[in-house]
N, C-alpha and C. Protein backbone atom coordinates (compact mmCIF):
# COMPACT_ATOMS: atom_id res chain seq x y z
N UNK A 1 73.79 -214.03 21.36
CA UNK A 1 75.03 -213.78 20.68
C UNK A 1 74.83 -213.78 19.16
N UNK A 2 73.94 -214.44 18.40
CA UNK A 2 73.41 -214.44 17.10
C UNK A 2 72.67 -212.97 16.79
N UNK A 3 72.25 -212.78 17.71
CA UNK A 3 71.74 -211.23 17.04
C UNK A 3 72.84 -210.67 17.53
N UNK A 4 73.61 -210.24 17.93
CA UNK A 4 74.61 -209.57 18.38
C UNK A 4 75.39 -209.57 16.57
N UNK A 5 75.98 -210.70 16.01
CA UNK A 5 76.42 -210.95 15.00
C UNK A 5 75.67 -210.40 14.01
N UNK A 6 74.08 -210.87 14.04
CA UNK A 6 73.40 -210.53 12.54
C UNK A 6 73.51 -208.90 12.93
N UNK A 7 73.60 -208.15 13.88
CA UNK A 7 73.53 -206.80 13.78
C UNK A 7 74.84 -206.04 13.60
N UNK A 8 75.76 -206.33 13.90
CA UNK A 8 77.19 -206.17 13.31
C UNK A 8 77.51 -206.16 11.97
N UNK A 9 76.78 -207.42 11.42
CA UNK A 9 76.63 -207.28 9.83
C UNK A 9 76.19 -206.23 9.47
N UNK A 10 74.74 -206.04 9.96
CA UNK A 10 73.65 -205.59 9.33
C UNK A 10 74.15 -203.59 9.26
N UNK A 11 75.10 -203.24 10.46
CA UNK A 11 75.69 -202.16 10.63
C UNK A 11 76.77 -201.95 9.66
N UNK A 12 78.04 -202.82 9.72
CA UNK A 12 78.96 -203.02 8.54
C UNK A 12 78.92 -202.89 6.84
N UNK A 13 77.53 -203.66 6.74
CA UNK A 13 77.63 -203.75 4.99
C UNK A 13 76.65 -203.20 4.86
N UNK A 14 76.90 -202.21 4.02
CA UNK A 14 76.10 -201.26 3.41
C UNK A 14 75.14 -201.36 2.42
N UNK A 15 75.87 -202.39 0.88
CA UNK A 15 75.42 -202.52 0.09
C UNK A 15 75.52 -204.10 -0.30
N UNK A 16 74.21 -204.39 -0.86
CA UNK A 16 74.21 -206.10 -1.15
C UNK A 16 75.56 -206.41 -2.43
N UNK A 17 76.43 -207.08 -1.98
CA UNK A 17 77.67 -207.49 -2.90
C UNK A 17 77.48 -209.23 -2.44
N UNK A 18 78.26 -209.91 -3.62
CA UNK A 18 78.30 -210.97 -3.47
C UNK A 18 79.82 -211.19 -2.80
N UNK A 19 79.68 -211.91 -1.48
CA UNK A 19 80.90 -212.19 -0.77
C UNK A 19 80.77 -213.40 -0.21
N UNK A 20 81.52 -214.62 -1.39
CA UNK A 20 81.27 -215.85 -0.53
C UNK A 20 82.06 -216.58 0.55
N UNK A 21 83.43 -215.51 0.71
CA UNK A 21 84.65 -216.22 1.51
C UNK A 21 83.30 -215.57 3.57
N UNK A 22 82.93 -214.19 3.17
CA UNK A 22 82.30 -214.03 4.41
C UNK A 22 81.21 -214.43 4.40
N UNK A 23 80.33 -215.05 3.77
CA UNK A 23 79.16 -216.23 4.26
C UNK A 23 79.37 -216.95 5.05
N UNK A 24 80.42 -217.70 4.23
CA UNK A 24 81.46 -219.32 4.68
C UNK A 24 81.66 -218.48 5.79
N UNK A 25 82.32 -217.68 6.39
CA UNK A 25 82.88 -217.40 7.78
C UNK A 25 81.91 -217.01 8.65
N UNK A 26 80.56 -216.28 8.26
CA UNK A 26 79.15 -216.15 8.98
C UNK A 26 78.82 -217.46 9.48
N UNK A 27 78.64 -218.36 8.42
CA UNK A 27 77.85 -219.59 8.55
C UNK A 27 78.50 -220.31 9.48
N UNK A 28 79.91 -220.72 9.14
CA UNK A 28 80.60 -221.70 10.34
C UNK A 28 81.01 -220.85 11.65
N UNK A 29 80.76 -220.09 11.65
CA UNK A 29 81.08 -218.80 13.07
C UNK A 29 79.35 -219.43 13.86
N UNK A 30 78.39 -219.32 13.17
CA UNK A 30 76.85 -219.51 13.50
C UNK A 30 77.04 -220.99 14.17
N UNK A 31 77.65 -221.96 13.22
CA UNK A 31 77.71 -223.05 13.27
C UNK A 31 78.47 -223.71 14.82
N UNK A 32 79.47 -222.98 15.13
CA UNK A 32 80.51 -223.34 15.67
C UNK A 32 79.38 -222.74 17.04
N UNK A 33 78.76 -221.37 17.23
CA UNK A 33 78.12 -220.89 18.37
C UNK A 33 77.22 -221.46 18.95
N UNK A 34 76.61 -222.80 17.83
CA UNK A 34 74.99 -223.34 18.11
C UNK A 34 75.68 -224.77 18.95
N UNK A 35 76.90 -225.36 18.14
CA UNK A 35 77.57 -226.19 19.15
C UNK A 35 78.62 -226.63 20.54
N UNK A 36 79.04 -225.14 20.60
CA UNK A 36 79.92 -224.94 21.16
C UNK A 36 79.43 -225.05 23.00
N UNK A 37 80.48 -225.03 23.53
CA UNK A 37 79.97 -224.89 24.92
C UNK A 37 79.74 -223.30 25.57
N UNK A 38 79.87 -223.44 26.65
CA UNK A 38 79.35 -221.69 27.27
C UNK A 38 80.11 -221.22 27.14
N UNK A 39 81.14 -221.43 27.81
CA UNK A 39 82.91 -221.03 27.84
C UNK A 39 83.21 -220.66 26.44
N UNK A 40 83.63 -221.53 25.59
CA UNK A 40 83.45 -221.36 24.44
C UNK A 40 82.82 -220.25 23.56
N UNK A 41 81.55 -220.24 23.72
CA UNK A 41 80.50 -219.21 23.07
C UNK A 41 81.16 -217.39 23.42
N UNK A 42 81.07 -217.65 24.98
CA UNK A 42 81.41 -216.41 25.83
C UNK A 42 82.62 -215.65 24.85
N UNK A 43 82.99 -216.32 24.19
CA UNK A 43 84.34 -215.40 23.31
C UNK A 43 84.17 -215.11 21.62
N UNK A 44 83.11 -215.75 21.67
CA UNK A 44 82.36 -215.82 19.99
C UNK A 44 82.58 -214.65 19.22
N UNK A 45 81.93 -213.52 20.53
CA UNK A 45 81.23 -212.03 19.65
C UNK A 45 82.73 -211.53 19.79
N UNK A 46 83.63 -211.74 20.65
CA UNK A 46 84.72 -210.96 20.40
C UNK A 46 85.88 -211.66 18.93
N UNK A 47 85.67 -212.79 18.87
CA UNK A 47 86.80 -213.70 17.65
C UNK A 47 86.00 -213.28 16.32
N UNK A 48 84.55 -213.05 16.28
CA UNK A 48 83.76 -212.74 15.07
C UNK A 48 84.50 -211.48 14.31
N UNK A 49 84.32 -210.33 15.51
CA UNK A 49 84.14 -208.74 15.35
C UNK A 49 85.64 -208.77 14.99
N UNK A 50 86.86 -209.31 15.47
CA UNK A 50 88.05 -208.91 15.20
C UNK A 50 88.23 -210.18 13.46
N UNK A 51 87.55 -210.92 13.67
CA UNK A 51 87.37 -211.14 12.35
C UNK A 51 86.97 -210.91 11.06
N UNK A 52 85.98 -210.14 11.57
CA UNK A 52 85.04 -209.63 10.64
C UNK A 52 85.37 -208.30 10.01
N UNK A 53 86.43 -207.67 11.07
CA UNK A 53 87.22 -206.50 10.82
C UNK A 53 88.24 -206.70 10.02
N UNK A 54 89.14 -208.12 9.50
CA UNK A 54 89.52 -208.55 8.58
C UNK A 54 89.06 -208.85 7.88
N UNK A 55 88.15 -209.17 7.32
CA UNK A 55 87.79 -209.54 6.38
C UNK A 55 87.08 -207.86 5.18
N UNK A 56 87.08 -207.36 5.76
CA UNK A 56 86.43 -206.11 5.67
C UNK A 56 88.04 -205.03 5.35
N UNK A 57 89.07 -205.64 5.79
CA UNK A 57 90.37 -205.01 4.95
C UNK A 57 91.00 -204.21 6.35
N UNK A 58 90.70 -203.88 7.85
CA UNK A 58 91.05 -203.90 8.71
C UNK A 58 92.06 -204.49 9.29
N UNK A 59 93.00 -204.32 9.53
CA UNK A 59 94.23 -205.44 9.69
C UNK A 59 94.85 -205.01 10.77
N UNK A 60 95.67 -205.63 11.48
CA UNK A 60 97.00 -205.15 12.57
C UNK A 60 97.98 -205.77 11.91
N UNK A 61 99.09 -204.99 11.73
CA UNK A 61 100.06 -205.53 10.78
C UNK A 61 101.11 -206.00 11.92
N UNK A 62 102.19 -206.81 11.43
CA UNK A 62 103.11 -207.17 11.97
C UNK A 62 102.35 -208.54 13.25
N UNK A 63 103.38 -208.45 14.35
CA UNK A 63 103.33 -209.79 14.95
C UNK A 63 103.31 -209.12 16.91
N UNK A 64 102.52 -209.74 17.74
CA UNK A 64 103.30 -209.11 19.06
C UNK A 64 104.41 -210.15 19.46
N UNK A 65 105.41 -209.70 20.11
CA UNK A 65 106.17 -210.24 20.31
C UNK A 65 107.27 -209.48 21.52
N UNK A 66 108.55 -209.86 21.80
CA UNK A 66 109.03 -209.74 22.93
C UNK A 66 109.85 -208.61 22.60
N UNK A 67 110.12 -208.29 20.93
CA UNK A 67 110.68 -207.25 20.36
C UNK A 67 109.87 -205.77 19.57
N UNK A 68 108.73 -206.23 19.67
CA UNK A 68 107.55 -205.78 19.05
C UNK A 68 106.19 -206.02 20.28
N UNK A 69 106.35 -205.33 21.30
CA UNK A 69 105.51 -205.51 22.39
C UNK A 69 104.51 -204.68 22.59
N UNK A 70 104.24 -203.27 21.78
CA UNK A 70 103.09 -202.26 21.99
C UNK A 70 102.79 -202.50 20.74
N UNK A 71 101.35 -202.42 20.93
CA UNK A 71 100.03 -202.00 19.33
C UNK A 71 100.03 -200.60 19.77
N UNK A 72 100.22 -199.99 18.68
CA UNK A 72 99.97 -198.59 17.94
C UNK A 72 98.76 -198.81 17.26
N UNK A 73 97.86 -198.18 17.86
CA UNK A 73 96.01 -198.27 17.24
C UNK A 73 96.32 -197.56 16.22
N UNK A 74 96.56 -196.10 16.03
CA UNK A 74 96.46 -195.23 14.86
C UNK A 74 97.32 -195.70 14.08
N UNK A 75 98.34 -196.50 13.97
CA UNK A 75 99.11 -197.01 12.81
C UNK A 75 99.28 -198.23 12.13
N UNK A 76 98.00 -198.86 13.42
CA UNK A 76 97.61 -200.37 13.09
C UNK A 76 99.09 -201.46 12.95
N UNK A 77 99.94 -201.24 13.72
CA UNK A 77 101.42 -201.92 13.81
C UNK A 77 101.50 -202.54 15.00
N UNK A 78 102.13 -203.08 15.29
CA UNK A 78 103.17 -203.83 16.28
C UNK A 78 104.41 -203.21 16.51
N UNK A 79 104.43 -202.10 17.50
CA UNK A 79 106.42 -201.82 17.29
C UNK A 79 107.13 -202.08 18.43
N UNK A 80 107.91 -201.30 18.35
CA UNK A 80 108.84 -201.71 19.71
C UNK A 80 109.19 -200.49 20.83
N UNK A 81 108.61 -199.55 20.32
CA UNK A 81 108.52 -198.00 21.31
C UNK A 81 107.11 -197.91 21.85
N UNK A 82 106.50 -197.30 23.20
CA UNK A 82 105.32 -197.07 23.04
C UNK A 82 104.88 -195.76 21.79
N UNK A 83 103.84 -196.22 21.39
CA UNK A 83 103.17 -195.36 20.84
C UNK A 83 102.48 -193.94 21.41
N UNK A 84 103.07 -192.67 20.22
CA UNK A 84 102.79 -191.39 21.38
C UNK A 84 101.20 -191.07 21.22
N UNK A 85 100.66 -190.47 21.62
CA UNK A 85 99.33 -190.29 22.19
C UNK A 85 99.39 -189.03 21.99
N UNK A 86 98.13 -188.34 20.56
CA UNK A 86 97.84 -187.15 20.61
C UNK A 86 96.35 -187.06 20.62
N UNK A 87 96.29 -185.88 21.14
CA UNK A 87 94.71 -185.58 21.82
C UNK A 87 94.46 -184.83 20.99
N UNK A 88 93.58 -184.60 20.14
CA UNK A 88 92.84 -183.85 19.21
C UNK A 88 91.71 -183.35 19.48
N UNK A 89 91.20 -181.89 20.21
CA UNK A 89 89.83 -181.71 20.32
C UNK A 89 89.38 -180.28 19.94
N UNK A 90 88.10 -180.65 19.16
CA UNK A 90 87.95 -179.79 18.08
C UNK A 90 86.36 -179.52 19.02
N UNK A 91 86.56 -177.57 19.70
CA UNK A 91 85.76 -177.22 20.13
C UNK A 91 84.09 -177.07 19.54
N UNK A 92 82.76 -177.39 19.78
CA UNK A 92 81.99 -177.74 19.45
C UNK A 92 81.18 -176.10 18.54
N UNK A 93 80.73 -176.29 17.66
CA UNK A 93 80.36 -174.94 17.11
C UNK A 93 79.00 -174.76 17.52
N UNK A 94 78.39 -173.01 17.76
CA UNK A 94 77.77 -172.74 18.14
C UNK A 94 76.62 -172.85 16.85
N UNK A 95 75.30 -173.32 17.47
CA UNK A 95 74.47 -173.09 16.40
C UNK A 95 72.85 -171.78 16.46
């Protein structure tokens, strides 16, 4: 699960910047995986990646809730209609 993480990074950041709030969240994410139990661990790579996607400016806005019950992926919301579904496919060019 540690390489799973260091390679997520290593895919994500492009360029060496100084970022100390996501160290601190690398390090005790590392920290928390080396002590944790199995059960525990087993959910690591998924709480990291949706973390790490915040931290990186990725967000789901709003709240789920009983009034606000569908995520809209393309609008990154919480609303209260399902979200409509368009198919976009862009035929492959000949080379």
């Amino acid at each position: 699960m540690a390489l799973f993480i260091i390679e997520l990074l290593q895919k994500s950041l492009r360029q060496p910047e100084h970022q100390p709030a996501l160290f601190y969240f690398t390090s005790t994410t590392l920290q928390a995986l080396d002590l944790s139990s199995t059960a525990v661990a087993a959910n690591i790579p998924l709480y990291f990646t949706l973390k790490l996607a915040e931290q990186l400016g990725f967000r789901i806005n709003g709240h789920f809730s009983e009034y606000t019950p569908f995520l809209d992926l393309q609008e990154g919301i919480y609303t209260d209609l399902p979200p409509t579904i368009t198919i976009t496919w862009i035929p492959p060019t000949a080379n």
